[in-house]
Each structure stands twice: as structure tokens, then as C-alpha cells.
Protein backbone atom coordinates (compact mmCIF):
# COMPACT_ATOMS: atom_id res chain seq x y z
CA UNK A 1 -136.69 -76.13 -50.02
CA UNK A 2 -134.61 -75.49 -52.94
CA UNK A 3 -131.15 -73.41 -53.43
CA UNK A 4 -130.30 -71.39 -55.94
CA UNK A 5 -126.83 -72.66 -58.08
CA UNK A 6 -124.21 -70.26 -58.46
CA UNK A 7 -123.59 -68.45 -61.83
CA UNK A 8 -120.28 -70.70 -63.42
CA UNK A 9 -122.70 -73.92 -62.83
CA UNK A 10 -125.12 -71.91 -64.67
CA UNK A 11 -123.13 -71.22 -67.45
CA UNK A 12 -123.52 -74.96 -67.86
CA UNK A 13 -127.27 -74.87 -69.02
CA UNK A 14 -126.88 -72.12 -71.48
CA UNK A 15 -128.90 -74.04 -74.74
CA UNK A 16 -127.70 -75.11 -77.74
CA UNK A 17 -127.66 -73.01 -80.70
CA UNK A 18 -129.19 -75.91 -82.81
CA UNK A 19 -126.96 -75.17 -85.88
CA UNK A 20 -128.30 -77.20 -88.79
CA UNK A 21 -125.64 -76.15 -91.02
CA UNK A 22 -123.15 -77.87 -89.09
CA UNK A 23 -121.10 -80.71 -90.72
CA UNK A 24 -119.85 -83.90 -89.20
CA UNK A 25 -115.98 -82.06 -89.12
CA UNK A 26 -116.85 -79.50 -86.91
CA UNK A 27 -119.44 -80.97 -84.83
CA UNK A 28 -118.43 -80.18 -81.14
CA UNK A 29 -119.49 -83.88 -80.42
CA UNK A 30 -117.73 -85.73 -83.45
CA UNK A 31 -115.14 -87.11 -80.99
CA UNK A 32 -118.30 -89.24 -79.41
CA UNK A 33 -120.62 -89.93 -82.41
CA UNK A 34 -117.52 -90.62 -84.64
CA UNK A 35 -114.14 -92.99 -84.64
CA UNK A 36 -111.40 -91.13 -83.65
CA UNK A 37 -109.53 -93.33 -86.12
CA UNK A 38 -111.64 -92.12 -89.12
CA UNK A 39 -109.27 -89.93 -91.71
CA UNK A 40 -110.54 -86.90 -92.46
CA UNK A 41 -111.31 -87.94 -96.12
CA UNK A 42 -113.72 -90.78 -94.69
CA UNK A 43 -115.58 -88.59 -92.78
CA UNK A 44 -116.22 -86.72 -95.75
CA UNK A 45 -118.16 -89.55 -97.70
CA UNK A 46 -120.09 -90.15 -93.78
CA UNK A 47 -121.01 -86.36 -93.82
CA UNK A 48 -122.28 -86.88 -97.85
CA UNK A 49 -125.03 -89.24 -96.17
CA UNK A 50 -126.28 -87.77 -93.45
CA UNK A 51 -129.34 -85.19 -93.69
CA UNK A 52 -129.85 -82.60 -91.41
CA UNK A 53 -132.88 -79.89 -90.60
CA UNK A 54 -134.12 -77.85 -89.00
CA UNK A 55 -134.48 -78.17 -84.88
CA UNK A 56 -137.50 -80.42 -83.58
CA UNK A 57 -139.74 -78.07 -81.28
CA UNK A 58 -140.58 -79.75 -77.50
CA UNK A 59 -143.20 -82.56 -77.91
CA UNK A 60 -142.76 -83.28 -81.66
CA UNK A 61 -142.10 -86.83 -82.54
CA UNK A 62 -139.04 -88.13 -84.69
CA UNK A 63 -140.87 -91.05 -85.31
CA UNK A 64 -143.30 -93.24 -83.83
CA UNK A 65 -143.88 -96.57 -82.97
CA UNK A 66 -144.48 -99.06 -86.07
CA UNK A 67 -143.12 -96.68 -88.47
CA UNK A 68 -141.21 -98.01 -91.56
CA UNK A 69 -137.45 -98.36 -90.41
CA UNK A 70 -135.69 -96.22 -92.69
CA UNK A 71 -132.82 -94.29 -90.80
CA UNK A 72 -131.13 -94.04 -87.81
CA UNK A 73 -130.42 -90.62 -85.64
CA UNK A 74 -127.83 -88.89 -83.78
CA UNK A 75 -128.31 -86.04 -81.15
CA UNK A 76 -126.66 -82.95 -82.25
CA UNK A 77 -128.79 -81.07 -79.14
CA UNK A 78 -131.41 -81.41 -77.08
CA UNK A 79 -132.73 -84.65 -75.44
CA UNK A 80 -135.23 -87.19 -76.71
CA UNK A 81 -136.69 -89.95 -75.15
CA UNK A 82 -138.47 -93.35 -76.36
CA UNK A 83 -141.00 -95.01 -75.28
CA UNK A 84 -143.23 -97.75 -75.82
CA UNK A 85 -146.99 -98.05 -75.95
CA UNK A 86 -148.49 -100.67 -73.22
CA UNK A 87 -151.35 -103.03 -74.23
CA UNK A 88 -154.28 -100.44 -72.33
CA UNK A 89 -152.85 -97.67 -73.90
CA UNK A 90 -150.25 -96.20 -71.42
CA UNK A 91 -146.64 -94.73 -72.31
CA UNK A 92 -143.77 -96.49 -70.82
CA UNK A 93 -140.77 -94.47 -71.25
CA UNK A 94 -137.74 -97.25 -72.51
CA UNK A 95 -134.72 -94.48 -72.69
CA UNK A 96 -133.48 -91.11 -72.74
CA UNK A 97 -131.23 -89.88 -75.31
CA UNK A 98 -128.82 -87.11 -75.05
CA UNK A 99 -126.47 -85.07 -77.37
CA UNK A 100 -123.65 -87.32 -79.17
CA UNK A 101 -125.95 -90.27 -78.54
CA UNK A 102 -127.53 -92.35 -81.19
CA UNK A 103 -131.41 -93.37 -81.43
CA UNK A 104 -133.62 -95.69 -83.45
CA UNK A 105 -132.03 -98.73 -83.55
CA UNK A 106 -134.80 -100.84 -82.41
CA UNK A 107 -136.21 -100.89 -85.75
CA UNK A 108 -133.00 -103.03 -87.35
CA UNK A 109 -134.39 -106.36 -86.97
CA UNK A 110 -137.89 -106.15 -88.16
CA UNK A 111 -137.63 -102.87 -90.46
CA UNK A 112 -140.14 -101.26 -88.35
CA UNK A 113 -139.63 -99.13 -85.36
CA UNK A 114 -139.95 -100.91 -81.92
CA UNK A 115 -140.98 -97.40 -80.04
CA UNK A 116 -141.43 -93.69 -80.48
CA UNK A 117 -139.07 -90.89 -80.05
CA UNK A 118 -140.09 -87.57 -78.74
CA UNK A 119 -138.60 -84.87 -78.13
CA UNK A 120 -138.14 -83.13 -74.12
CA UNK A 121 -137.02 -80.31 -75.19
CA UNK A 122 -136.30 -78.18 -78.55
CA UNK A 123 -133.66 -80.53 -80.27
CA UNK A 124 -131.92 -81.29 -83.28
CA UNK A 125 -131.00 -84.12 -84.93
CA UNK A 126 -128.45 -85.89 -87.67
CA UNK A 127 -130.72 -88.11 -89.88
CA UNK A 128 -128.14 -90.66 -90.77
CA UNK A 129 -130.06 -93.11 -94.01
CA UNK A 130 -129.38 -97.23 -92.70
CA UNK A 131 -128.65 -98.54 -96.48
CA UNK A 132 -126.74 -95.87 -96.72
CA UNK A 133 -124.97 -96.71 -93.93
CA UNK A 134 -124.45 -99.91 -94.26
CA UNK A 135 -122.91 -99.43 -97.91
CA UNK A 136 -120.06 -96.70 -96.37
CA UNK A 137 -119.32 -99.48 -93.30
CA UNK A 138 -118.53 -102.08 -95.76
CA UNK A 139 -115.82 -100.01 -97.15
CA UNK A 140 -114.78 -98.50 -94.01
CA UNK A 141 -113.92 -101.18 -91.24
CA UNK A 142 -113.22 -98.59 -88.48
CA UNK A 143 -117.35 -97.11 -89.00
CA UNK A 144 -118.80 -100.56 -89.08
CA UNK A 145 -116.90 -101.76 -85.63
CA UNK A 146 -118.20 -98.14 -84.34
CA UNK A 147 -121.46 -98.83 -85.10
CA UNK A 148 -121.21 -102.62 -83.75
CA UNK A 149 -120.08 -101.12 -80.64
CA UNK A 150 -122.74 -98.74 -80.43
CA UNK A 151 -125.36 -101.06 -80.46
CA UNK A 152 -123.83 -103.39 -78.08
CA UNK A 153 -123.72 -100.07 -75.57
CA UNK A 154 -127.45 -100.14 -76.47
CA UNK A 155 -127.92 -103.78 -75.01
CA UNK A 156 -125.76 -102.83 -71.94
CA UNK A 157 -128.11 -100.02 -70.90
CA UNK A 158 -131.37 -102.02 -71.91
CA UNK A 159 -129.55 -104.70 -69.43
CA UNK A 160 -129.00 -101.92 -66.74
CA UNK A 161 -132.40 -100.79 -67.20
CA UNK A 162 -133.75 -104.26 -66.11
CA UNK A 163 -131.81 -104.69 -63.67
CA UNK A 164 -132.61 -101.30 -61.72
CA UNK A 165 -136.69 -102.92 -61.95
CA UNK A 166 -136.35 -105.79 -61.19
CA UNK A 167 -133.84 -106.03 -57.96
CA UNK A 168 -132.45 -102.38 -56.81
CA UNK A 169 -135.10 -99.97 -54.44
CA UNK A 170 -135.79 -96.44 -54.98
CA UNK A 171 -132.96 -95.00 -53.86
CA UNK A 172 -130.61 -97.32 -55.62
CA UNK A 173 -132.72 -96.24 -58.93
CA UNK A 174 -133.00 -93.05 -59.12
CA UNK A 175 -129.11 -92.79 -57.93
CA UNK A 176 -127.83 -94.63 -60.89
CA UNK A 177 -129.60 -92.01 -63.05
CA UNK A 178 -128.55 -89.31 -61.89
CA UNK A 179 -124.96 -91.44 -61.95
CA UNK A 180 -125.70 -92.32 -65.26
CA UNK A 181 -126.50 -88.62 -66.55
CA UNK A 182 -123.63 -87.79 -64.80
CA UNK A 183 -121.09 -89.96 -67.12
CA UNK A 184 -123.32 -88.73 -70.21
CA UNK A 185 -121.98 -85.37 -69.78
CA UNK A 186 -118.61 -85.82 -68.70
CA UNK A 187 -118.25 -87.78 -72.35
CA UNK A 188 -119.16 -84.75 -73.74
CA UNK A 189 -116.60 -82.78 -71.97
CA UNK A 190 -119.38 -81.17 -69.67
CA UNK A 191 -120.00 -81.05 -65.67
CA UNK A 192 -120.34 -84.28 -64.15
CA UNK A 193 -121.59 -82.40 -61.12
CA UNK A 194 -123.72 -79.79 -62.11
CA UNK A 195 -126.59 -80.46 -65.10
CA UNK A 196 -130.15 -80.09 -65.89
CA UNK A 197 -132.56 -82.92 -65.94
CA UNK A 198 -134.46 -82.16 -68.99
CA UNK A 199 -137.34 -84.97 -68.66
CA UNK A 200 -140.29 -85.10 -66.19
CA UNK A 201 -140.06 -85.97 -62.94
CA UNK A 202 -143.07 -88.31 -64.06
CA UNK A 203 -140.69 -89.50 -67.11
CA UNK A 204 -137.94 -90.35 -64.77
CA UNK A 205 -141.15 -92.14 -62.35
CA UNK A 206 -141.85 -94.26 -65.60
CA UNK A 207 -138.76 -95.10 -66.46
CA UNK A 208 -137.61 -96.57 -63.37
CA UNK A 209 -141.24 -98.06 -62.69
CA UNK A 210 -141.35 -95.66 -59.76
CA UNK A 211 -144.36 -93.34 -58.54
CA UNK A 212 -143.72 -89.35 -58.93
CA UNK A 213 -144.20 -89.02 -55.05
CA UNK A 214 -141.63 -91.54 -54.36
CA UNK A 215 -138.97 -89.97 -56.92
CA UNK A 216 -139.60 -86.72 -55.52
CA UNK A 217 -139.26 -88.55 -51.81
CA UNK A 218 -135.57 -89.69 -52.79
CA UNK A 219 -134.63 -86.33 -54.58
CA UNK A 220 -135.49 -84.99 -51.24
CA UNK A 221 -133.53 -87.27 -48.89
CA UNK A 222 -131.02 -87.09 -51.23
CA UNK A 223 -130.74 -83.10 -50.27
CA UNK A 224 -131.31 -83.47 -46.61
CA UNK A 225 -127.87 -85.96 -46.71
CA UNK A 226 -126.25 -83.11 -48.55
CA UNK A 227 -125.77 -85.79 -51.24
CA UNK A 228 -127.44 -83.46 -54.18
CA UNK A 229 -128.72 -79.64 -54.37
CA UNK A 230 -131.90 -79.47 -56.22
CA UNK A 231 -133.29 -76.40 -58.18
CA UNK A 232 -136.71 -77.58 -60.39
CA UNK A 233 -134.69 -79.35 -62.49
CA UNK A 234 -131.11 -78.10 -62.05
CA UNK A 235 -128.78 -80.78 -60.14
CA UNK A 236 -125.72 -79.97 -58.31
CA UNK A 237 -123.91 -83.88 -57.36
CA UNK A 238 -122.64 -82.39 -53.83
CA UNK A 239 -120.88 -86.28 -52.77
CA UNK A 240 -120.01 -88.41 -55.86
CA UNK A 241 -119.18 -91.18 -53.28
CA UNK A 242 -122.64 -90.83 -51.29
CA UNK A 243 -124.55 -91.53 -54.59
CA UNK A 244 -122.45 -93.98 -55.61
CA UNK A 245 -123.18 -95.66 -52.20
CA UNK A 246 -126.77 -94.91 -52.47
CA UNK A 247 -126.56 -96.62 -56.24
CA UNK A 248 -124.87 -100.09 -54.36
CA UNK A 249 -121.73 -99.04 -57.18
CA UNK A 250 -118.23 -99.42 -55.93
CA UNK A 251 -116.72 -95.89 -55.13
């Protein structure tokens, strides 16, 4: 049985407007994809290098797996998620990427992407050229260390990621999602409490090597212990402590 939200956590699930004229000094989510120690006239030569178009429609890739390594990519809106491509064939979902964040790193080391992106929902993107890059970090100090931290946030989660598989049980899983989308939006100065799952509930089964039947088991136990309130995809976080419990985190 599901409830309906009420209207203000609603407002919180109003789309994006997908702006691709935006520039990187009026993005709403420079304070997360930026240094806040950049001057102004340094983000001016990063916002000379990055290309932006028009929004991605739901299901259209950004790139795919073994694709030359050219660029790397920052949410402006929407949510994309990557996944790799299993010996017989089968999609295994490796991340989820949401506004602010940054994708396609995996294809540093060998100059070819290690997975696909695709996107869940209609989403647009900053197109941000690596040479390019790389060139503008040598002469800025503060955007290389930003971008060295960024990756090593990358290894964290990848770290995180094997850790839910290999020792934590279902509950424990898909609690430190929904934890984990939680943080996501509060960075972006949105709801910790109330958001909208925008993948699958047989993307989120992938990801955390979980069956659908036993993700939609948790989601409802989860409801019956008044931890969550569930509507399709709309989440309302009823006890931050209970899920934090459920996730084996310290509250």
C-alpha cells in the first residue's frame, strides 16, 4: 500500500529546466562541481573549455563501453548511470550519477572507456575535453587538487560498493542507498528526506547484486517499521536513525 506525499515534498521533484545555455558562473551547482577557492577570472578560462548541448532524452547513451577516452562529464540535470557489460552478455549496473556529480573517469588509465553511461531519465550534461583539462590544472593548482579529490571520492564509493556485496545483507544494502541518495541531495542544497529514485527498482537489484523481489521485500518492511513512505518511486526518509541502524552506520 502506498501514500500519497504532501504537496511542499512535491515541490521537490519539479524537473529541471535543462538549460544548455547556462555557464559555469551561474550554474546552481557550481559550489559542488567547482572550488570554492577558484577566482572568478579562473573560472572563466574553465567555462572557455567546457561544451555543452542540448539535453540527452531517457535511454540515450553518453558513451559506451570501449569508446575512445576523450572527455570527461558533469551532471548539470538528470541522472545517469554506468554500467558494465558481463562476459554472457548481461548489464551490471557499476554507479549512479546525479546532478553536480562527475562521470567517465574510468577511461583515464587506458584512454578507453571502462563502461557505458546511460541516461535514467531526460538529462543534461557539461562535456568537459581531458587535454584540455589537464592543460588549465597545470596552471591552476586549486582545479587540479579538485579534480584529484574527485577521483579519490570515486575510489571511496567503488570501495563502498564492494563492501555492501560482499559482507552487508539486504537490508543493510539497500539502506545505505537510500542513505547515500540521501547525502547526494543534501550537497546540493535539496531534501535529505524527501526525493525521487529515478533508476529501476531492477537497476537498484543490479547494483547491489540483489533480486527485484527482495528489494521490493525491504522497501516494504522498511514502510511497515514506519522507517520510509513509499510512492512508485517517490521516498519520504520517515526515521533517519532507523535507516541508519538498518545500514549498521553509527547514528
Amino acid at each position: 500500500m502506498t501514500a500519497k506525499l504532501s504537496s511542499s515534498a512535491q515541490e521537490e521533484f519539479k524537473p529541471c529546466s535543462h538549460d544548455y545555455r547556462v555557464n559555469c558562473s551561474n550554474c546552481r551547482l557550481n559550489s559542488i562541481c567547482l572550488p570554492l577557492t577558484l577566482e572568478s577570472d579562473d573560472i572563466d578560462q574553465l567555462d572557455k573549455i567546457i561544451q555543452r548541448s542540448k539535453p540527452l532524452q531517457k535511454g540515450q547513451h553518453l558513451y559506451r563501453e570501449g569508446d575512445d577516452f576523450q572527455s570527461v562529464y558533469a551532471v548539470r540535470s538528470g541522472t545517469l548511470k554506468a554500467y558494465k557489460t558481463t562476459d554472457d552478455g548481461r548489464e551490471q549496473v557499476t554507479g549512479f550519477y546525479f546532478p553536480g556529480e562527475i562521470l567517465g573517469m574510468d577511461g583515464i588509465s587506458k584512454n578507453a572507456h571502462a563502461s557505458s553511461a546511460k541516461t535514467l531519465e531526460t538529462s543534461a550534461v557539461c562535456e568537459i575535453p581531458f587535454a584540455s583539462l589537464s592543460k588549465l590544472s597545470s596552471l591552476l593548482p586549486n582545479l587540479q587538487h579538485h579534480f584529484f579529490q574527485l577521483m579519490s571520492q570515486r575510489i571511496t564509493e567503488d570501495q563502498i560498493l564492494i563492501t555492501l556485496l560482499s559482507k552487508n545483507s539486504a537490508d543493510e544494502r539497500v539502506a545505505a542507498l537510500l542513505l547515500s541518495i540521501s547525502s547526494r541531495n543534501a550537497r546540493r542544497k535539496l531534501s535529505g528526506t524527501h526525493f525521487r529514485l529515478p533508476m529501476s527498482r531492477v537497476d537498484i537489484g543490479n547494483y547491489l547484486g540483489l533480486t527485484v523481489e527482495t528489494v521490493s521485500r525491504v522497501f516494504s518492511r522498511m514502510q511497515k517499521m514506519d522507517m520510509i513512505r513509499v510512492d512508485n518511486k517517490e521516498i519520504e526518509i520517515l526515521d533517519v536513525a532507523g535507516v541508519r541502524t538498518m545500514a549498521n552506520i553509527a547514528v
